[in-house]
Protein backbone atom coordinates (compact mmCIF):
# COMPACT_ATOMS: atom_id res chain seq x y z
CA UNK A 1 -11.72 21.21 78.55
CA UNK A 2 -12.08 23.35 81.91
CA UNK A 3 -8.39 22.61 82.76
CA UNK A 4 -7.71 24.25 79.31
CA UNK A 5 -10.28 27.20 79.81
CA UNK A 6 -8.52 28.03 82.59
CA UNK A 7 -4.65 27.64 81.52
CA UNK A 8 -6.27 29.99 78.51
CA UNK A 9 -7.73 32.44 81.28
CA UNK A 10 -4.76 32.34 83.54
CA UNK A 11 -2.17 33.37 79.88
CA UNK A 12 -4.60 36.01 78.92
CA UNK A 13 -4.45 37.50 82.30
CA UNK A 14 -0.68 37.42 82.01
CA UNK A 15 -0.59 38.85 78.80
CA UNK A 16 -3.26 41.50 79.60
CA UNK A 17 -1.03 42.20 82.69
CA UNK A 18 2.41 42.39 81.30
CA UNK A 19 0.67 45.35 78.64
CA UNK A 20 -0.88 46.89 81.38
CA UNK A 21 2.94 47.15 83.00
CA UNK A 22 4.01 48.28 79.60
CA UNK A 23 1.71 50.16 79.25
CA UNK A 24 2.21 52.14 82.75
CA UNK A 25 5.67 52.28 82.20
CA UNK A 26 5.53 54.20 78.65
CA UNK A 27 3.16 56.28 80.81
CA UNK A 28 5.82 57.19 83.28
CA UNK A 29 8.79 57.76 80.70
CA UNK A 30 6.42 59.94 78.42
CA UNK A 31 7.15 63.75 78.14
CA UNK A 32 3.90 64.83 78.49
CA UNK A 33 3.86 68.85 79.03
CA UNK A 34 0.95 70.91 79.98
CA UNK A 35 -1.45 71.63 77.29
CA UNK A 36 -0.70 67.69 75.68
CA UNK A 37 -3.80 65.74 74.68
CA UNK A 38 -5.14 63.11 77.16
CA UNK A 39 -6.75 60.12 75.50
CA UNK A 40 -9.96 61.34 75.91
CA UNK A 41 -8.99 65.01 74.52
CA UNK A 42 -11.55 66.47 72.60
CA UNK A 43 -11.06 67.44 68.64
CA UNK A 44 -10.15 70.43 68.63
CA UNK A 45 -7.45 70.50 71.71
CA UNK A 46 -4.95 69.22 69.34
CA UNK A 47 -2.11 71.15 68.73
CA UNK A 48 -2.30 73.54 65.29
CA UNK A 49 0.32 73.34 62.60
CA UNK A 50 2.46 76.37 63.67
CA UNK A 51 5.76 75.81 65.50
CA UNK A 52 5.31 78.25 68.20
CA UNK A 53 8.14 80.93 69.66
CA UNK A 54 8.20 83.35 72.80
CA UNK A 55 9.19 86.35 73.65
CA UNK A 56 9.37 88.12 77.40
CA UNK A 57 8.43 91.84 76.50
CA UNK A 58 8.78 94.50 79.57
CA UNK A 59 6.72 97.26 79.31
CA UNK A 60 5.80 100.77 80.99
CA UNK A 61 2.53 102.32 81.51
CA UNK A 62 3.38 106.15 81.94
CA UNK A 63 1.46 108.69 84.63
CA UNK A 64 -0.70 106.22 85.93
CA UNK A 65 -2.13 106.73 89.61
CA UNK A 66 -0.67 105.48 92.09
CA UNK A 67 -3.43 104.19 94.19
CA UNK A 68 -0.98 102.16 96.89
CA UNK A 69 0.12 105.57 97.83
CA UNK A 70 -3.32 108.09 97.66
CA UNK A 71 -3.87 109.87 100.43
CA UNK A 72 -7.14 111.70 101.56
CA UNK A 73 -8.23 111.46 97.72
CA UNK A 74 -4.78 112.90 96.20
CA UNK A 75 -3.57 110.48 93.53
CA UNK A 76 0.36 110.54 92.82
CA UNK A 77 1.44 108.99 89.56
CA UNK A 78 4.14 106.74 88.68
CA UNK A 79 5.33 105.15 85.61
CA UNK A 80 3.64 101.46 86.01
CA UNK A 81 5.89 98.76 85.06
CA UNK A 82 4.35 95.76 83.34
CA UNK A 83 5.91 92.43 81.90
CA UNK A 84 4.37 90.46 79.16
CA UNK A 85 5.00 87.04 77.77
CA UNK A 86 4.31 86.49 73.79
CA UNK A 87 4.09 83.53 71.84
CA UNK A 88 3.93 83.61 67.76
CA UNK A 89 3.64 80.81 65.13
CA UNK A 90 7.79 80.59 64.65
CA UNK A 91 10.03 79.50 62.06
CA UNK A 92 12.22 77.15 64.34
CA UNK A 93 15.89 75.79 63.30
CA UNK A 94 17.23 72.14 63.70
CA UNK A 95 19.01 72.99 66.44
CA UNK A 96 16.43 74.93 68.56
CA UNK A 97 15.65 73.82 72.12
CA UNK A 98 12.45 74.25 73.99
CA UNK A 99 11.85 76.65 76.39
CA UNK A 100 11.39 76.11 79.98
CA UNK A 101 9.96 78.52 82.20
CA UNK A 102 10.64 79.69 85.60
CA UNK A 103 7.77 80.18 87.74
CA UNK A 104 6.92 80.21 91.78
CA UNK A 105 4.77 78.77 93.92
CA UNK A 106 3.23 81.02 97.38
CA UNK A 107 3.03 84.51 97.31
CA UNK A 108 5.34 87.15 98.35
CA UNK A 109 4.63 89.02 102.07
CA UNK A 110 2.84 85.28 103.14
CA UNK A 111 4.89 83.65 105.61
CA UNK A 112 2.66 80.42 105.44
CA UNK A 113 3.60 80.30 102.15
CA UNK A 114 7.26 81.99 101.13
CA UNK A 115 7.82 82.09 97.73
CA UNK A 116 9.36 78.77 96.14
CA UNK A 117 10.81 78.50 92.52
CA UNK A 118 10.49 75.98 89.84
CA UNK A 119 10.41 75.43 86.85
CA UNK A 120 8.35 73.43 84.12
CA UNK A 121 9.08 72.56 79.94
CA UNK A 122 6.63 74.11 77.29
CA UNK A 123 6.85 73.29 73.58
CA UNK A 124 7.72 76.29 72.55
CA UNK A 125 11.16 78.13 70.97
CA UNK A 126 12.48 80.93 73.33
CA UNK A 127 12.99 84.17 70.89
CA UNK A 128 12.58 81.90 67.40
CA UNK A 129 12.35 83.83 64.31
CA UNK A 130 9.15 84.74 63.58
CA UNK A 131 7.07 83.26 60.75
CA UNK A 132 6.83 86.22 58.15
CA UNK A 133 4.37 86.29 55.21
CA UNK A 134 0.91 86.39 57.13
CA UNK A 135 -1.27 88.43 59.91
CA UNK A 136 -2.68 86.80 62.65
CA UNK A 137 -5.09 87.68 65.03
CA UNK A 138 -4.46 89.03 68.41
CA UNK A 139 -5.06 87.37 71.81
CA UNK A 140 -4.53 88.95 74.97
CA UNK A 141 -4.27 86.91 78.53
CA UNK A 142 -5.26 88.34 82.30
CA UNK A 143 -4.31 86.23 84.98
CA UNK A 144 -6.16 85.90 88.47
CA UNK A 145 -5.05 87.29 91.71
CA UNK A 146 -2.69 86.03 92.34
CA UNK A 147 -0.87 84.13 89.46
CA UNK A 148 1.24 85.24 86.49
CA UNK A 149 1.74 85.46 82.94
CA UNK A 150 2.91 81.71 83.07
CA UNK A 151 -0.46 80.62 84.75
CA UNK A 152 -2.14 78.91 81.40
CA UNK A 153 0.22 77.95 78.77
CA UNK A 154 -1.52 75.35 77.89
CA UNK A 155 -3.81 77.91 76.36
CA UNK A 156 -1.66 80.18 75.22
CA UNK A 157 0.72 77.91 73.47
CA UNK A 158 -2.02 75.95 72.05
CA UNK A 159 -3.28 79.29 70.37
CA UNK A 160 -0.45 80.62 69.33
CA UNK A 161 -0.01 77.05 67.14
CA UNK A 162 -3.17 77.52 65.50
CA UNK A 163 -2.24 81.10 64.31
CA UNK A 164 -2.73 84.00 67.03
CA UNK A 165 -0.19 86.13 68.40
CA UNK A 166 -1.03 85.69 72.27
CA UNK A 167 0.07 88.10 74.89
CA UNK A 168 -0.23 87.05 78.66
CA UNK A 169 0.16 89.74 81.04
CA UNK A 170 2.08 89.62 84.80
CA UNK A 171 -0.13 92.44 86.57
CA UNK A 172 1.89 94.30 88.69
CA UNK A 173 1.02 94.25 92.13
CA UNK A 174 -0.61 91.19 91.93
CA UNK A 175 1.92 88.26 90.67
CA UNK A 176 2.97 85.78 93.06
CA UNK A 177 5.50 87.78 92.97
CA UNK A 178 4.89 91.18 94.02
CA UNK A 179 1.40 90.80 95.69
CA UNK A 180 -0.04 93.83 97.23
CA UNK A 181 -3.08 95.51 98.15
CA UNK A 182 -6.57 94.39 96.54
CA UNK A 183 -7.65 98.30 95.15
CA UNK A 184 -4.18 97.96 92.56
CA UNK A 185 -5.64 95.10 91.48
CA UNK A 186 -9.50 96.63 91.38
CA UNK A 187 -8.32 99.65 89.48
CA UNK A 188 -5.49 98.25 87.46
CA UNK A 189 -7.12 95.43 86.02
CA UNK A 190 -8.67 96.68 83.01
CA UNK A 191 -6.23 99.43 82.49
CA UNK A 192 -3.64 97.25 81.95
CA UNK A 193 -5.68 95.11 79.39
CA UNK A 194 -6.11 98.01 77.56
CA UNK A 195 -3.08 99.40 77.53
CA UNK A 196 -1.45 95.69 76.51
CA UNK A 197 -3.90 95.58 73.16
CA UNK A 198 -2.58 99.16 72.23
CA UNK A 199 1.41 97.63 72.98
CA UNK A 200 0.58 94.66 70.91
CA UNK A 201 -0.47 96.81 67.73
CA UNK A 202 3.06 98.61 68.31
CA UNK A 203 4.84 95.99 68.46
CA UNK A 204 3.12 94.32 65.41
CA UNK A 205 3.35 97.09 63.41
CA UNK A 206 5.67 97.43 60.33
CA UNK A 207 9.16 99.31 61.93
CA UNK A 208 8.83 98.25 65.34
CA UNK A 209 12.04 96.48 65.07
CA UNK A 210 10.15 93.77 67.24
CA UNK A 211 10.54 89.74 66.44
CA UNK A 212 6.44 90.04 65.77
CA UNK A 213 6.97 92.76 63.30
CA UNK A 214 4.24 93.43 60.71
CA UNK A 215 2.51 90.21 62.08
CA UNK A 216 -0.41 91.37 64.42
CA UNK A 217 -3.97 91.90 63.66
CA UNK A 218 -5.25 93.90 66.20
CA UNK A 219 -8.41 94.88 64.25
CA UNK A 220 -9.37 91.12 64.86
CA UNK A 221 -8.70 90.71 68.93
CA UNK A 222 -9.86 88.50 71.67
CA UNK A 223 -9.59 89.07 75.56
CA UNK A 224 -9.31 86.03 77.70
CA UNK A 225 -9.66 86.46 81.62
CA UNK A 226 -9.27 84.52 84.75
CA UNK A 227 -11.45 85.40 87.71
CA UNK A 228 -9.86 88.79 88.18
CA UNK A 229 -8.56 88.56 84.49
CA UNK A 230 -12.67 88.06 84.26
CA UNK A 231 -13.62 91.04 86.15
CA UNK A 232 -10.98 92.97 84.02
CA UNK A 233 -12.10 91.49 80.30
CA UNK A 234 -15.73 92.19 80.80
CA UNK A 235 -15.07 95.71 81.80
CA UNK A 236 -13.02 96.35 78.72
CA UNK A 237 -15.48 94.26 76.87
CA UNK A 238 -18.38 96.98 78.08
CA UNK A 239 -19.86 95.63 81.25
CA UNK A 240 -19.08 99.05 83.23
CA UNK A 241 -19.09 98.70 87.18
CA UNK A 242 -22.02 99.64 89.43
CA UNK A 243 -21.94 102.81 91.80
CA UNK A 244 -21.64 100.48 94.39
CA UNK A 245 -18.27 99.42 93.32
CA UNK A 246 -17.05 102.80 92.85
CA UNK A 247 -18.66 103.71 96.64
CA UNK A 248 -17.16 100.90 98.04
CA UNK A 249 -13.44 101.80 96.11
CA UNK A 250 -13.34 105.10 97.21
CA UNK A 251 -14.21 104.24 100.95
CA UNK A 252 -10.94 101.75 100.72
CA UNK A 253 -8.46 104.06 99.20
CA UNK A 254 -9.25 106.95 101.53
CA UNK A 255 -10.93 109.29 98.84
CA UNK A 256 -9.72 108.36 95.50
CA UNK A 257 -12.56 108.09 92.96
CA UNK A 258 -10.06 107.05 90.47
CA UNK A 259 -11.94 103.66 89.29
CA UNK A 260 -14.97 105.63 88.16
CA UNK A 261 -13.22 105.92 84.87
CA UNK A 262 -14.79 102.29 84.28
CA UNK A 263 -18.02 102.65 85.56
CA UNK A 264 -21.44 102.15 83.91
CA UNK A 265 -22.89 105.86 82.83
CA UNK A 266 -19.32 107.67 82.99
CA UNK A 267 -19.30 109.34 79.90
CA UNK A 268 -15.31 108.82 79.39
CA UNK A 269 -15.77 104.94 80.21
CA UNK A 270 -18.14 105.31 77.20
CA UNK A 271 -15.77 106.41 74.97
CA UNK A 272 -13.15 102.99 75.09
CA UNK A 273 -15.82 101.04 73.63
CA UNK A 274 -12.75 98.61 71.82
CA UNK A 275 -14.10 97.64 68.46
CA UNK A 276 -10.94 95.80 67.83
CA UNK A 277 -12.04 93.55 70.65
CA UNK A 278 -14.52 90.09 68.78
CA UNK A 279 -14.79 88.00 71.58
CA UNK A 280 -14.28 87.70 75.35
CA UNK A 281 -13.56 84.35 77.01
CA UNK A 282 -14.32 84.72 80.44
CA UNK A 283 -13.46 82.43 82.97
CA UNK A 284 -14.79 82.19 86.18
CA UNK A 285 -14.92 85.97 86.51
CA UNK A 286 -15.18 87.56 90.25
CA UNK A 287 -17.41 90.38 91.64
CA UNK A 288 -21.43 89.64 90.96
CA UNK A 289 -21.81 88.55 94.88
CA UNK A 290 -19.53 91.55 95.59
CA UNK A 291 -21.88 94.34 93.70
CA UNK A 292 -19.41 95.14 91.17
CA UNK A 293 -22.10 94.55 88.07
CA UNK A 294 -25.57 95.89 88.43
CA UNK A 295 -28.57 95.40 85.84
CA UNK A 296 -27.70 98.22 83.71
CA UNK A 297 -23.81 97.82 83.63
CA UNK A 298 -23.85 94.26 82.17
CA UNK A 299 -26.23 95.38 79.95
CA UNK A 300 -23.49 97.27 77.99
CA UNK A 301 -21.39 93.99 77.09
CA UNK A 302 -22.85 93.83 73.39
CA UNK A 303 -19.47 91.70 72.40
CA UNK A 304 -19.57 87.63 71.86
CA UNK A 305 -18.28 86.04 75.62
CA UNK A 306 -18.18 82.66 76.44
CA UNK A 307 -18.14 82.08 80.17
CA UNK A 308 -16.68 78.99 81.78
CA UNK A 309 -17.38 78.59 85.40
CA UNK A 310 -17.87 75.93 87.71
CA UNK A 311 -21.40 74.93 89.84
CA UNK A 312 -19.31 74.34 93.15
CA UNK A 313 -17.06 78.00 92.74
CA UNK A 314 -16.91 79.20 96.59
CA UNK A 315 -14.63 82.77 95.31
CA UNK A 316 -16.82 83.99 92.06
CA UNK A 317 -19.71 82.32 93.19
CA UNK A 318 -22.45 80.36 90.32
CA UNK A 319 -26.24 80.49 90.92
CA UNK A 320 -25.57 84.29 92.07
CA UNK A 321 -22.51 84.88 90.51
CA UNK A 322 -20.96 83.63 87.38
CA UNK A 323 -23.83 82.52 86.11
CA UNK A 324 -26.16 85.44 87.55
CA UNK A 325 -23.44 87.54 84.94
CA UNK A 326 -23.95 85.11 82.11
CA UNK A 327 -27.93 85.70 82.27
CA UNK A 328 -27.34 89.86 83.06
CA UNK A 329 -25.50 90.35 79.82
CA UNK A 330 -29.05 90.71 77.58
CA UNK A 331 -27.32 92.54 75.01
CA UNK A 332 -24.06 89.68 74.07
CA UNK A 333 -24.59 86.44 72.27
CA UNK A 334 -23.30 84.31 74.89
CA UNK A 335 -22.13 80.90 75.97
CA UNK A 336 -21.95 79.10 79.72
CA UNK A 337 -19.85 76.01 79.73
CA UNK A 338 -20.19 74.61 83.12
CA UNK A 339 -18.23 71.94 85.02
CA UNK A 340 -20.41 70.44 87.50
CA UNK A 341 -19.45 69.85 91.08
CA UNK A 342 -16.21 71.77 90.01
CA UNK A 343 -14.84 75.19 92.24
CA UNK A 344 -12.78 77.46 90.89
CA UNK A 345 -9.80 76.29 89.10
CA UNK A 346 -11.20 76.05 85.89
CA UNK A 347 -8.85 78.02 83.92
CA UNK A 348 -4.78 77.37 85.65
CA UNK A 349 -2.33 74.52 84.21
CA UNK A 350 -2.15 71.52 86.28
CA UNK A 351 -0.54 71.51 89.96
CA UNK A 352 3.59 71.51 89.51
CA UNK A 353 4.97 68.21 90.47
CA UNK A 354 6.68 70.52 93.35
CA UNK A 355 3.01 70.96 94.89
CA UNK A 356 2.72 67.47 95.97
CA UNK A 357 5.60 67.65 97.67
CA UNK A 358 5.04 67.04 101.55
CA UNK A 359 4.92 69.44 104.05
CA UNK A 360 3.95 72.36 101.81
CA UNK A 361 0.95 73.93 102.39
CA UNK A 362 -2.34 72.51 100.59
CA UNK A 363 -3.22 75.98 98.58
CA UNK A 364 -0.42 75.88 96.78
CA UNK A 365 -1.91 72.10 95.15
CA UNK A 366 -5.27 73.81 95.33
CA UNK A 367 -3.43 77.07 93.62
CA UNK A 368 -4.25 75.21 90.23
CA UNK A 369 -6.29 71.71 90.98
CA UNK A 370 -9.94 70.95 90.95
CA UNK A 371 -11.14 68.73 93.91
CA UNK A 372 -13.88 66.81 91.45
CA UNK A 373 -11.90 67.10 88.29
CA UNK A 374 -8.63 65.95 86.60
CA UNK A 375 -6.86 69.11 85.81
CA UNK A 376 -5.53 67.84 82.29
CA UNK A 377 -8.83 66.81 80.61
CA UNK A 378 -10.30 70.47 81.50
CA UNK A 379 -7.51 72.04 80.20
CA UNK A 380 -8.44 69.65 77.08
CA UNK A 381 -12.05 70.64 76.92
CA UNK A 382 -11.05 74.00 77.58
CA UNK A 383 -8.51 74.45 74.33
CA UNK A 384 -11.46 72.80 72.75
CA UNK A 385 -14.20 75.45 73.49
CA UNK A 386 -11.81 78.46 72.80
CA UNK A 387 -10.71 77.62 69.74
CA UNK A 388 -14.10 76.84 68.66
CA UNK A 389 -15.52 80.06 70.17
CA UNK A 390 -12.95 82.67 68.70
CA UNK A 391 -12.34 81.14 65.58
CA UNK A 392 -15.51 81.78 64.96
CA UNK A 393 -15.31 85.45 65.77
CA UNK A 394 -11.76 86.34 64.41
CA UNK A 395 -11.20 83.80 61.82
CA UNK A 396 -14.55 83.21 60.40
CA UNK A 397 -14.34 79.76 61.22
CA UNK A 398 -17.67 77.57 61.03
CA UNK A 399 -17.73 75.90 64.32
CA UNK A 400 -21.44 76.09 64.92
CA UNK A 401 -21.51 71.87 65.23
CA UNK A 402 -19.29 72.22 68.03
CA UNK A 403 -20.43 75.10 70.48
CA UNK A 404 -24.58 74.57 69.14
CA UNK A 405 -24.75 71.01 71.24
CA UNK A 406 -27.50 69.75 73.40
CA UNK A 407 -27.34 71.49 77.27
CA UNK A 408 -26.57 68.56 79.32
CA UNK A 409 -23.42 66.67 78.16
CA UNK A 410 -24.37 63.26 79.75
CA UNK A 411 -27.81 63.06 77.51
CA UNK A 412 -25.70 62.46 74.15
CA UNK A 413 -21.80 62.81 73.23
CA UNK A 414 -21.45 66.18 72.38
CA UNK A 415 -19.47 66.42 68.73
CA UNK A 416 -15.52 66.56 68.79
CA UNK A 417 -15.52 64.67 72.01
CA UNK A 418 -15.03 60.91 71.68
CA UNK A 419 -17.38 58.46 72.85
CA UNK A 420 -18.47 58.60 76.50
CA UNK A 421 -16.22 61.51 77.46
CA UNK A 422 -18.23 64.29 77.46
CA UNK A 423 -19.90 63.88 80.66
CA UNK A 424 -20.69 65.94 83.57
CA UNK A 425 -20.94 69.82 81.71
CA UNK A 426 -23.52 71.94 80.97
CA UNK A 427 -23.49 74.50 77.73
CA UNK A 428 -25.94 77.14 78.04
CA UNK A 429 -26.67 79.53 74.77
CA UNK A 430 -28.52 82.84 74.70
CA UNK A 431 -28.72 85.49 71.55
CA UNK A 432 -28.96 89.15 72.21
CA UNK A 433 -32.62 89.78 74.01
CA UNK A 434 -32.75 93.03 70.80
């Protein structure tokens, strides 16, 4: 009887091996893209039922200042150039390929790390037709410094399949590929959000002659930001800068007061109050432990945000930082999703299989990974929580069993997730203090 036990044993543990190796290989030979659903991916990751096209758009920003080239506080102007990606639910033939994208790695002027191209395969149609007989929504995309409009398709392809029209903005003069001074970037940020919203409800509009035509609802919008993208959305959004911000700005450009257009009290910042704009995702946005928000600036974001940040972020900061923002904002209903022991990369795809390649410097890996996290299953949760959060706001969606869970995700599974994978997150809730 033990001989047999053990011949038994010794077959199962062949069998149970020979799956695992079938298993592993199917692993290997899968085409699994950024954005895909790990087998732990929450509910509502999963892809929507729109076939999904894009669309490179290149824009210009007339008489803007030119704050690279101010001298003793005289502005020049220039025509700004700015390029935008767009993806929209498609109507896609049989013979339609997939679009790959072409991205780089480093950033331009760094000689430590000299810009390297790749590329990487979406599931999207490159200039599909357009699916015609509905609206949708509006979603617009700011990037962190540096990165690029390509930095989180797995969002914005995700979106655009569960009926948005998502614009992702490359920031000039702070891409990997055309990286310059910090003030662009401080001034520019929410100027160019702004200016992309107003593009998008061109370009949607009945006679632009655009693919999107007659498609976009920019009455219903949301603004998603990374770190800088974050300082830029809750500016638009209504969190005006501090003094101190302006101060410091002015003492870096030589003179130039020109960012005091977006600061708290200005009376002309007052008047681009959006109301197009529903909800704000905001993730890991920079500047609190800088003294870019103050008390009385944060108190003017009145629109829904939900913040996503992580306890360990060493360039936004949390106790004093992201989170100090989340409790400043008395006037939003807002949400904090936390990723404990996680940095800062809580918003970029997954590292490039050219990242791991030896010899290349370590930032460009830690460009996009997390140190305590697998990249993939936050982009997961991540999909999850927006989708939840503005289809709420623009789509009237209820999704109050999925963003009104308990605070500590290890205490109980938190709904949508499956069981035992919601561990290590926090989501904190707070309703307008009036």
């Amino acid at each position: 009887m033990k001989f047999r036990t053990l011949l038994f044993s010794a077959s199962l543990i062949a069998i149970l091996f020979n799956g695992l190796a079938i298993t592993s290989t199917n692993a290997q030979t899968q085409d699994f893209l950024y954005g895909d659903q790990m087998p732990d991916a929450p509910e509502l990751s999963a892809r929507g039922k729109y076939k999904v096209g894009v669309q490179t758009v290149n824009l210009v920003n007339p008489n803007q200042v030119d704050i690279l080239n101010s001298k003793e506080g005289k502005d020049p102007s220039y025509d700004r150039p700015i390029t935008i990606e767009v993806w929209y639910p498609a109507s896609i033939g049989a013979d339609a390929k997939t679009v790959v994208y072409d991205e780089v790695m480093g950033t331009r002027g760094d000689s430590l790390r000299p810009l390297t191209p790749f590329t990487f395969k979406g599931r999207t149609y490159r200039d599909a037709k357009a699916l015609k007989g509905n609206k949708f929504p509006l979603v617009v995309v700011s990037h962190g410094y540096v990165g690029s409009r390509f930095l989180m398709t797995y969002l914005t392809e995700n979106l655009a399949s569960k009926g948005y029209i998502v614009a992702a903005i490359d920031h000039t003069d702070s891409t990997f590929k055309d990286a310059n001074a910090f003030q662009s970037t401080l001034l520019n940020r929410p100027k160019d959000i702004r200016f992309v919203i107003n593009e998008m409800e061109k370009l949607g509009a009945k006679g632009s002659k655009n693919i999107i035509e007659g498609l976009v609802d920019a009455n219903n919008t949301a603004i998603i930001g990374y770190s800088m993208g974050g300082y830029g959305v809750l500016n638009v959004g209504g969190a005006g800068y501090s003094a101190g911000l302006g101060q410091f700005f002015t003492g870096m450009t030589g003179g130039s007061s020109a960012i005091s257009v977006n600061t708290a009290g200005n009376a002309e910042y007052e008047k681009m109050a959006d109301s197009r704009i529903k909800a704000i995702v905001a993730f890991a946005p920079w500047g609190m432990e800088r003294g870019v928000w103050d008390a009385e600036g944060l108190k003017g974001l009145k629109t829904p945000t939900f913040f996503v940040a992580g306890s360990q972020d060493d360039i936004s900061g949390y106790e004093k930082g992201i989170k100090a923002i989340y409790e400043g904002a008395v006037n939003a209903d807002r949400y904090l999703l936390t990723y404990k022991n996680a940095r800062h990369n809580v918003a970029p795809n997954p590292p490039p299989a050219e990242a791991l390649a030896p010899g290349l410097h370590i930032d460009e890996y830690y460009r996009y990974a997390e140190p305590s996290w697998d990249q993939r299953k936050i982009n997961n949760i991540n999909q999850h929580f927006v989708t939840a959060f503005i289809g709420k706001h623009l789509k009237s969606q209820d999704n109050a069993q999925f963003l009104d869970v308990q605070e500590n995700s290890n205490e109980k599974d938190w709904t949508g997730f499956k069981p035992r994978s919601s561990t290590g997150m926090e989501l904190l809730h707070a309703t307008p203090a009036n």
